[in-house]
Protein backbone atom coordinates (compact mmCIF):
# COMPACT_ATOMS: atom_id res chain seq x y z
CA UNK A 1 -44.32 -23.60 -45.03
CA UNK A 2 -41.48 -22.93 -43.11
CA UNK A 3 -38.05 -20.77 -44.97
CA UNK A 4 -35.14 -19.44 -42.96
CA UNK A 5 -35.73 -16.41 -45.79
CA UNK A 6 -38.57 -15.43 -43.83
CA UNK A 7 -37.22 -15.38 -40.28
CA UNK A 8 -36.08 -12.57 -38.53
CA UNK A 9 -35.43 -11.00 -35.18
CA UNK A 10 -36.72 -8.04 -33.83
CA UNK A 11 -35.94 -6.22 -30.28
CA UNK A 12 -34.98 -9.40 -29.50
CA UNK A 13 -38.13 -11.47 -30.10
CA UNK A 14 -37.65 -14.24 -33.02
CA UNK A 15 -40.45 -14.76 -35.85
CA UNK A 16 -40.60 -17.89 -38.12
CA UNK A 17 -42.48 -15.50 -40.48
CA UNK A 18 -42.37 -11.72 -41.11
CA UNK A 19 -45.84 -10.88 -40.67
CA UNK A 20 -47.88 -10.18 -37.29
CA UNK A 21 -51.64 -10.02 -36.38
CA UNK A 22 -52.34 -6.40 -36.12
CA UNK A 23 -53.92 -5.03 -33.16
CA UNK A 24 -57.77 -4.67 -33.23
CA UNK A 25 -58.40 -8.23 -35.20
CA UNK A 26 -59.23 -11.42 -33.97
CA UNK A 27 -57.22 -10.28 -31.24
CA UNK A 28 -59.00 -11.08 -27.72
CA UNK A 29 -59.86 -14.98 -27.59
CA UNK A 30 -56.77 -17.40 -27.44
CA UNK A 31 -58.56 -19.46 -30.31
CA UNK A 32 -58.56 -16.95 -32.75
CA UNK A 33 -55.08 -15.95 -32.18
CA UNK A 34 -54.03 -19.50 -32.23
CA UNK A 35 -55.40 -19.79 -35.85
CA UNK A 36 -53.84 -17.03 -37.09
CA UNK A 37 -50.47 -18.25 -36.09
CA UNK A 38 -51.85 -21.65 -37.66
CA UNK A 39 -52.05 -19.34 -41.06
CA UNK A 40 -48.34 -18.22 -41.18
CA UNK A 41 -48.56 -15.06 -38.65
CA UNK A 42 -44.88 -15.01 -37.02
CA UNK A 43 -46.22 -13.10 -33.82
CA UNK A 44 -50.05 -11.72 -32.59
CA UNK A 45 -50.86 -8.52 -30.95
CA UNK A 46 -53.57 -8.29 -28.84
CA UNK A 47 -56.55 -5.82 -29.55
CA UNK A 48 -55.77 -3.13 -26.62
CA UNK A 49 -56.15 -3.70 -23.13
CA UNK A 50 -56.93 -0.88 -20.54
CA UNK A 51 -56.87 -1.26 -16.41
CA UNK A 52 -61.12 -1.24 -16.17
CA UNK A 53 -63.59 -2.89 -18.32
CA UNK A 54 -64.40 -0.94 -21.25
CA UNK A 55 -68.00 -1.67 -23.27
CA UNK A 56 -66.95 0.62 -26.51
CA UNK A 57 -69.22 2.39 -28.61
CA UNK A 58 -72.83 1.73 -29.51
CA UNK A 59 -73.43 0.61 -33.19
CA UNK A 60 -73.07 1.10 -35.82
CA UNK A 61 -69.02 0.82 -34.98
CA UNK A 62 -67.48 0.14 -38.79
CA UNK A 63 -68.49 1.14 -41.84
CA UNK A 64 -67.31 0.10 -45.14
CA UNK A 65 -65.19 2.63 -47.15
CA UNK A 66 -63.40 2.36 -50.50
CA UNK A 67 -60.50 0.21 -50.71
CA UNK A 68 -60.80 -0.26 -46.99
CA UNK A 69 -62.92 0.08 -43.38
CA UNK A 70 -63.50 3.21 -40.79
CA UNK A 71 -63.88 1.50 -37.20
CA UNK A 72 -64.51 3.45 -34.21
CA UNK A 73 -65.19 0.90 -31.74
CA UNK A 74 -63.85 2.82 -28.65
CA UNK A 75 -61.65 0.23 -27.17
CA UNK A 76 -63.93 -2.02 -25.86
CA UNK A 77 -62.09 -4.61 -23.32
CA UNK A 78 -62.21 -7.04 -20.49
CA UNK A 79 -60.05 -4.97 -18.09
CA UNK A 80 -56.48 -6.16 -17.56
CA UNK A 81 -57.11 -8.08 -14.18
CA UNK A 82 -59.48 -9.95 -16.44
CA UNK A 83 -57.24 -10.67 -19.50
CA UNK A 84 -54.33 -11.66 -17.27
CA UNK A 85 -55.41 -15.22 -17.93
CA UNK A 86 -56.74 -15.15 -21.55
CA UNK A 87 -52.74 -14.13 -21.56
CA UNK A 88 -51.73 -16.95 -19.46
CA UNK A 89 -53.80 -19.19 -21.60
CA UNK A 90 -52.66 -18.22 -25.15
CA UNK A 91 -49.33 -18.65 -24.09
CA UNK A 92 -50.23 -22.26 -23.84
CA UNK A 93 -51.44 -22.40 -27.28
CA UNK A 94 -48.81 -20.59 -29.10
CA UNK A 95 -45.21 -20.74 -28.60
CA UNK A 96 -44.64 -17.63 -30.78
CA UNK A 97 -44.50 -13.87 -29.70
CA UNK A 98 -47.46 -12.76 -27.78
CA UNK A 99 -47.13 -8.97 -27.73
CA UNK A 100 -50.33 -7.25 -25.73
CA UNK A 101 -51.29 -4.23 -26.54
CA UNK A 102 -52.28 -1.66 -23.79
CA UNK A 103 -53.28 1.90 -23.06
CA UNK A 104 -54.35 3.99 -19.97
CA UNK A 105 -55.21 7.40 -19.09
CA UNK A 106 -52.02 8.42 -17.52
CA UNK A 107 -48.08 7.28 -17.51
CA UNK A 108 -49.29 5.33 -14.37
CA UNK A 109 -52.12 3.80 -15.84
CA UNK A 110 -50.14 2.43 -18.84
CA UNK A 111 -47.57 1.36 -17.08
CA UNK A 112 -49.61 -1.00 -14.33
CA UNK A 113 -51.29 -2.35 -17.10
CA UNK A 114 -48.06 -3.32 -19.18
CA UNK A 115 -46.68 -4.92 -15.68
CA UNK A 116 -49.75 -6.73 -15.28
CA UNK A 117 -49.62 -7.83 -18.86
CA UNK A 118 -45.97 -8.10 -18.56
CA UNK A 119 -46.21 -10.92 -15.87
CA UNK A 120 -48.64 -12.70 -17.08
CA UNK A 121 -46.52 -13.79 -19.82
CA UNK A 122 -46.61 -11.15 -22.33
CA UNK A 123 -43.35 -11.61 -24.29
CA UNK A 124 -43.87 -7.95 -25.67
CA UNK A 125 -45.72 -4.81 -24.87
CA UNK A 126 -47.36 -2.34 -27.73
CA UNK A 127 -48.60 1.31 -26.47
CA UNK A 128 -51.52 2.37 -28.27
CA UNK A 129 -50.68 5.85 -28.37
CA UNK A 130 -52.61 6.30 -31.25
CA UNK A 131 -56.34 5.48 -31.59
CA UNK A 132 -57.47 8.35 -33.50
CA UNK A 133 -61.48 7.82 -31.55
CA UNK A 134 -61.08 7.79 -27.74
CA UNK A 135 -60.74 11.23 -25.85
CA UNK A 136 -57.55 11.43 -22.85
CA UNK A 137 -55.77 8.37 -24.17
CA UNK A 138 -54.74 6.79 -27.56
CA UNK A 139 -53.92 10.20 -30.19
CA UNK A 140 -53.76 12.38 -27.38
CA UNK A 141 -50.71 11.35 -25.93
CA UNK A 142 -49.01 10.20 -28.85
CA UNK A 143 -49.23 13.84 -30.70
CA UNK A 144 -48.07 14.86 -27.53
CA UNK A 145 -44.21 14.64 -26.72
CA UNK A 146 -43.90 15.58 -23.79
CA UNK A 147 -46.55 13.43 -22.30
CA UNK A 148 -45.56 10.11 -24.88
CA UNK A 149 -42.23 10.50 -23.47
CA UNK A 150 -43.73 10.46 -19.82
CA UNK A 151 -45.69 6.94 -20.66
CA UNK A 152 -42.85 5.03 -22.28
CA UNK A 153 -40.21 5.92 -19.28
CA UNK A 154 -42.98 4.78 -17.17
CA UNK A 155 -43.46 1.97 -18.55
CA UNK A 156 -39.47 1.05 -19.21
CA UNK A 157 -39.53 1.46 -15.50
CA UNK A 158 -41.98 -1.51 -14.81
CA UNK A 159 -41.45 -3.94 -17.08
CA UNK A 160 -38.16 -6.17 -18.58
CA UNK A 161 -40.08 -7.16 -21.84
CA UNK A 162 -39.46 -4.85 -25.22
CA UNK A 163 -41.85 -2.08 -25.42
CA UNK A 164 -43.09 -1.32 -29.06
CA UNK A 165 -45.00 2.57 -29.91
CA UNK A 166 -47.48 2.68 -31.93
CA UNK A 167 -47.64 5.68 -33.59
CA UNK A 168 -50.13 7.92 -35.19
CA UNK A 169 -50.64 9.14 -38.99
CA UNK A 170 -52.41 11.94 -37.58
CA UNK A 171 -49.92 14.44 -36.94
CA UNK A 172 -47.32 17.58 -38.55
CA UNK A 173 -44.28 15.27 -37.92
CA UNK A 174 -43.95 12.12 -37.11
CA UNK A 175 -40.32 11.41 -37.45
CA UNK A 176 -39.74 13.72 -34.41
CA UNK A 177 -42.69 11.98 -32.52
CA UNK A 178 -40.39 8.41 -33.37
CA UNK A 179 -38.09 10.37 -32.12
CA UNK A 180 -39.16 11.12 -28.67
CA UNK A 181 -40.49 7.71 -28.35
CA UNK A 182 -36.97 5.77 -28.61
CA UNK A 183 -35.12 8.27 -26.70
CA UNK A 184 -37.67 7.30 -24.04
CA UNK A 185 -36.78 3.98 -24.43
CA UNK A 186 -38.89 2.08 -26.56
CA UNK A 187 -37.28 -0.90 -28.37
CA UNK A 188 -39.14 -0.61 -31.97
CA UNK A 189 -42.03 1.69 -33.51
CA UNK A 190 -45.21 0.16 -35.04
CA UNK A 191 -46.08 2.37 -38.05
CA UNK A 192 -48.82 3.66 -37.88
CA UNK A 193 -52.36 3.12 -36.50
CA UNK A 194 -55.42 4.24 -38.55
CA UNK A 195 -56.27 7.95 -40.03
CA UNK A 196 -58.87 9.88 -38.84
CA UNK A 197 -61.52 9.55 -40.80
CA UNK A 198 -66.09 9.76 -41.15
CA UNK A 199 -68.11 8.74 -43.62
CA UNK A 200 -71.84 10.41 -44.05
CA UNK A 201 -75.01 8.44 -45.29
CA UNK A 202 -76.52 10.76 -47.77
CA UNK A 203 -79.85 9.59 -47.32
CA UNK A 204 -80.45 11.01 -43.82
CA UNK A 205 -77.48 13.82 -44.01
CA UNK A 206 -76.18 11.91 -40.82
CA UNK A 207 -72.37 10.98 -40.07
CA UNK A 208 -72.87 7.45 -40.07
CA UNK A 209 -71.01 6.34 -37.47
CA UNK A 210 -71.98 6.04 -33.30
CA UNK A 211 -69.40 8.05 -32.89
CA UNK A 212 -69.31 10.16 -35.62
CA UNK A 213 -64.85 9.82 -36.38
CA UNK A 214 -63.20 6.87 -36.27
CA UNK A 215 -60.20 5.65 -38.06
CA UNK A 216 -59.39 4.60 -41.63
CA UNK A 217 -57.69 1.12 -42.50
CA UNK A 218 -56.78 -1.20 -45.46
CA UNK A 219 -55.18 -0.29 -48.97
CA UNK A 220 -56.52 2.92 -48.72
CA UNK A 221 -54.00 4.37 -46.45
CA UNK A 222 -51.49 2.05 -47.63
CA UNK A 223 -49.45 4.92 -49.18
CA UNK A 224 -49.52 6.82 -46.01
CA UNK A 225 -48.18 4.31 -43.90
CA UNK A 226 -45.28 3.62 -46.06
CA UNK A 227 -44.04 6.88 -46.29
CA UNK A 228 -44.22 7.10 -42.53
CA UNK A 229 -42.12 4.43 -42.14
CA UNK A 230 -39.70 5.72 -45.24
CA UNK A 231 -39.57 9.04 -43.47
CA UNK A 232 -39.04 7.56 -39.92
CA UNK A 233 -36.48 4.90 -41.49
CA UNK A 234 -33.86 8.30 -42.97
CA UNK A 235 -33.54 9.55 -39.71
CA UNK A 236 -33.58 6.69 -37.04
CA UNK A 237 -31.19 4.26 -39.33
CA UNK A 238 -30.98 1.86 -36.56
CA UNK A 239 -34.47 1.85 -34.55
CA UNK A 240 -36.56 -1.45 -35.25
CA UNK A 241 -39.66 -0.57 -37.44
CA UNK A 242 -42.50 -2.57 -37.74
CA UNK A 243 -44.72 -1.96 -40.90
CA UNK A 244 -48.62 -1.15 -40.54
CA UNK A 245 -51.72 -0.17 -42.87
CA UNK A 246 -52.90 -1.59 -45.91
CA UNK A 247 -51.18 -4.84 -46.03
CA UNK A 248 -53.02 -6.81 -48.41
CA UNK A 249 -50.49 -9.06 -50.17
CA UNK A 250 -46.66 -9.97 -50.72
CA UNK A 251 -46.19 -6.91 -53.00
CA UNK A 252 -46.89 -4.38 -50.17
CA UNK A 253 -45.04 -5.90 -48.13
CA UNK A 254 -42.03 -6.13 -49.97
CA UNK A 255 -42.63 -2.13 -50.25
CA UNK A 256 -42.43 -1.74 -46.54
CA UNK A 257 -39.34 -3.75 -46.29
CA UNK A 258 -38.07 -1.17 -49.05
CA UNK A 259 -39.40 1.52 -47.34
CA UNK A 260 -37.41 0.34 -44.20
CA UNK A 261 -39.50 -1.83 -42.16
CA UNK A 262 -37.86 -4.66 -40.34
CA UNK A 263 -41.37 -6.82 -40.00
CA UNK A 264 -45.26 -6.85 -40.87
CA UNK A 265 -48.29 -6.01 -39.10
CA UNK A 266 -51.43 -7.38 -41.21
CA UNK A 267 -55.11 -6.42 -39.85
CA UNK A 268 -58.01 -5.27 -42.20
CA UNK A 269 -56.55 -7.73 -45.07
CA UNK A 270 -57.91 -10.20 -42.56
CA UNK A 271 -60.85 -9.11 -42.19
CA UNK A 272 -61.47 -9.08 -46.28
CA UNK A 273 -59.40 -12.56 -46.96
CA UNK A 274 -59.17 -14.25 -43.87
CA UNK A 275 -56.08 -15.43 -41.80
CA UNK A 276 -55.15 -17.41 -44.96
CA UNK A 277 -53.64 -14.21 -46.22
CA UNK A 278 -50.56 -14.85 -44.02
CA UNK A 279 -50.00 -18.01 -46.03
CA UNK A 280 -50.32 -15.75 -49.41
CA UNK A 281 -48.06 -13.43 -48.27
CA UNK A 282 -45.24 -15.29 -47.05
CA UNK A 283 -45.07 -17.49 -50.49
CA UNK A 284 -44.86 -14.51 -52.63
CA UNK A 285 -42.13 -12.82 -50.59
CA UNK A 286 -40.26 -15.92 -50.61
CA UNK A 287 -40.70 -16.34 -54.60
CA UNK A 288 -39.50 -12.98 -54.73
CA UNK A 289 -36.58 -13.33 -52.49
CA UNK A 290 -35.76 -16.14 -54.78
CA UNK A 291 -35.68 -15.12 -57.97
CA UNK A 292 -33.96 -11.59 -56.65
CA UNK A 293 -31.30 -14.16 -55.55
CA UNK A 294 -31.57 -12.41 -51.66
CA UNK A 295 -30.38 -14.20 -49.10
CA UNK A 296 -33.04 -13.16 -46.25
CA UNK A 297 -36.00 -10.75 -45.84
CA UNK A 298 -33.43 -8.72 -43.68
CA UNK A 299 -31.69 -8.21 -47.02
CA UNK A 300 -34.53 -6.06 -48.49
CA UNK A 301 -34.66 -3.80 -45.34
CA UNK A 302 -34.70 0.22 -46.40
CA UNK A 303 -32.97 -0.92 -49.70
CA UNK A 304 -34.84 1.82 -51.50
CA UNK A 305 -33.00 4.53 -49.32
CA UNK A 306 -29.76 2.83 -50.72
CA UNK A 307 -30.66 3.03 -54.55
């Protein structure tokens, strides 16, 4: 299925489809990425990439909650010298966005990384300045303003590709953390990474995670995520927004649009349904878009702040 409804542009990257694979799914191997954008995905992030190998957490890593999952897998990756050509390689696969997602333990960490990432044929970097489980990185810079501020001037420095922030739930405001982020220089906000979250077995009176915290995704934090974005969507009128958490199917999406996203991001629903839930998705948003007699996806964009 292919609809000019559904396309759109965003900090100057063009999607076929409004939805892209979150980071932290299906997000390492070319393959997998490949299939998604087989499924109806209009762009694929990477899961994050750091500048040294990374094993992650022991098990258990994710544990099933209601109406959704608490991960804390403690970015496990390759290394970036490594990934440079599972990049390279995707990027003969796909001829959609490839946006890699990175993060580092300093400004200059983060921003090696997204040149590395950058030149290997990234078409688009995401900062994960927001995973709610790993100590002096993720959260901790990005409920930080002065230091997220640092990170995404460094990395405007090094690279010509659009940088997207992901931002965390997990702070008092988050409109003036979107804030600081764009008058840094980042070129769209992804809204928002997972909530801090455990979950205790009551059997053994143990936290049942490796790790003990990790964060909360799916439809349970849907709610939370929107009204991130409506809030961050009043006050930054013209800042690219990308929608994320608890994307399950072409209703919530259409609420993010509302709410004043400009595109998707789609991970846990994956995880429960499979890639086919792009597919799903896009053919109820354009049976919507139809019989609302819209002209384009863009049309819908932070319509409830106009009603």
């Amino acid at each position: 299925m292919e609809s000019s409804l559904l396309s759109l542009q965003i900090a100057g990257l063009n999607l076929d489809y409004p939805g892209m694979l979150a980071s932290g799914v299906l997000g390492y191997s070319a393959e997998s990425m490949h299939r998604v954008i087989e499924n109806g995905a209009g762009a694929v992030v990477t899961k994050s990439v750091g500048m040294q190998p990374r094993g992650g957490y022991a098990n258990p890593t994710v544990v099933q909650a209601k109406s959704g999952l608490i991960n804390a897998m403690g970015l496990p990756n390759p290394g970036i010298d490594v990934y440079v050509e599972e990049i390279k390689y995707t990027k003969t696969l796909i001829h959609q966005p490839l946006i890699v997602s990175v993060f580092g333990y300093s400004a200059e960490e983060y921003a090696t990384v997204a040149k590395k990432a950058a030149d290997a044929g990234a078409d688009a970097l995401e900062l994960n300045v927001s995973c709610p489980h790993v100590r002096q990185t993720g959260s901790e810079i990005g409920q930080n303003p002065n230091l997220l501020s640092e990170v995404v001037k460094a990395v405007k420095a090094m690279v010509k590709v659009p940088v997207f922030v992901k931002l965390s739930p997990n702070v008092t405001d988050i409109v003036h953390l979107a804030s600081t982020a764009v008058h840094a220089g980042a070129d769209a906000l992804t809204v928002v990474n997972t909530l801090r979250a455990i979950a205790i077995d009551t059997e053994t009176a143990k936290p049942i995670l490796n790790n003990i915290k990790g964060g909360l995704s799916g439809p349970a934090m849907k709610a939370v995520a929107l009204r991130c974005v409506y809030d961050i969507r009043e006050k930054l009128v013209d800042t690219p927004i990308i929608g994320c958490g608890g994307i399950s199917d072409w209703q919530d999406a259409v609420e993010f649009f509302l709410a004043g996203a400009n595109a998707l991001q789609v991970g846990t629903a994956i995880a429960f349904d499979g890639p086919e839930v792009f597919q799903t998705i896009n053919r109820g948003i354009e049976v919507y878009l139809r019989r609302k007699h819209f002209g384009s996806v863009n049309d819908l964009v932070g319509l409830s702040h106009r009603n």
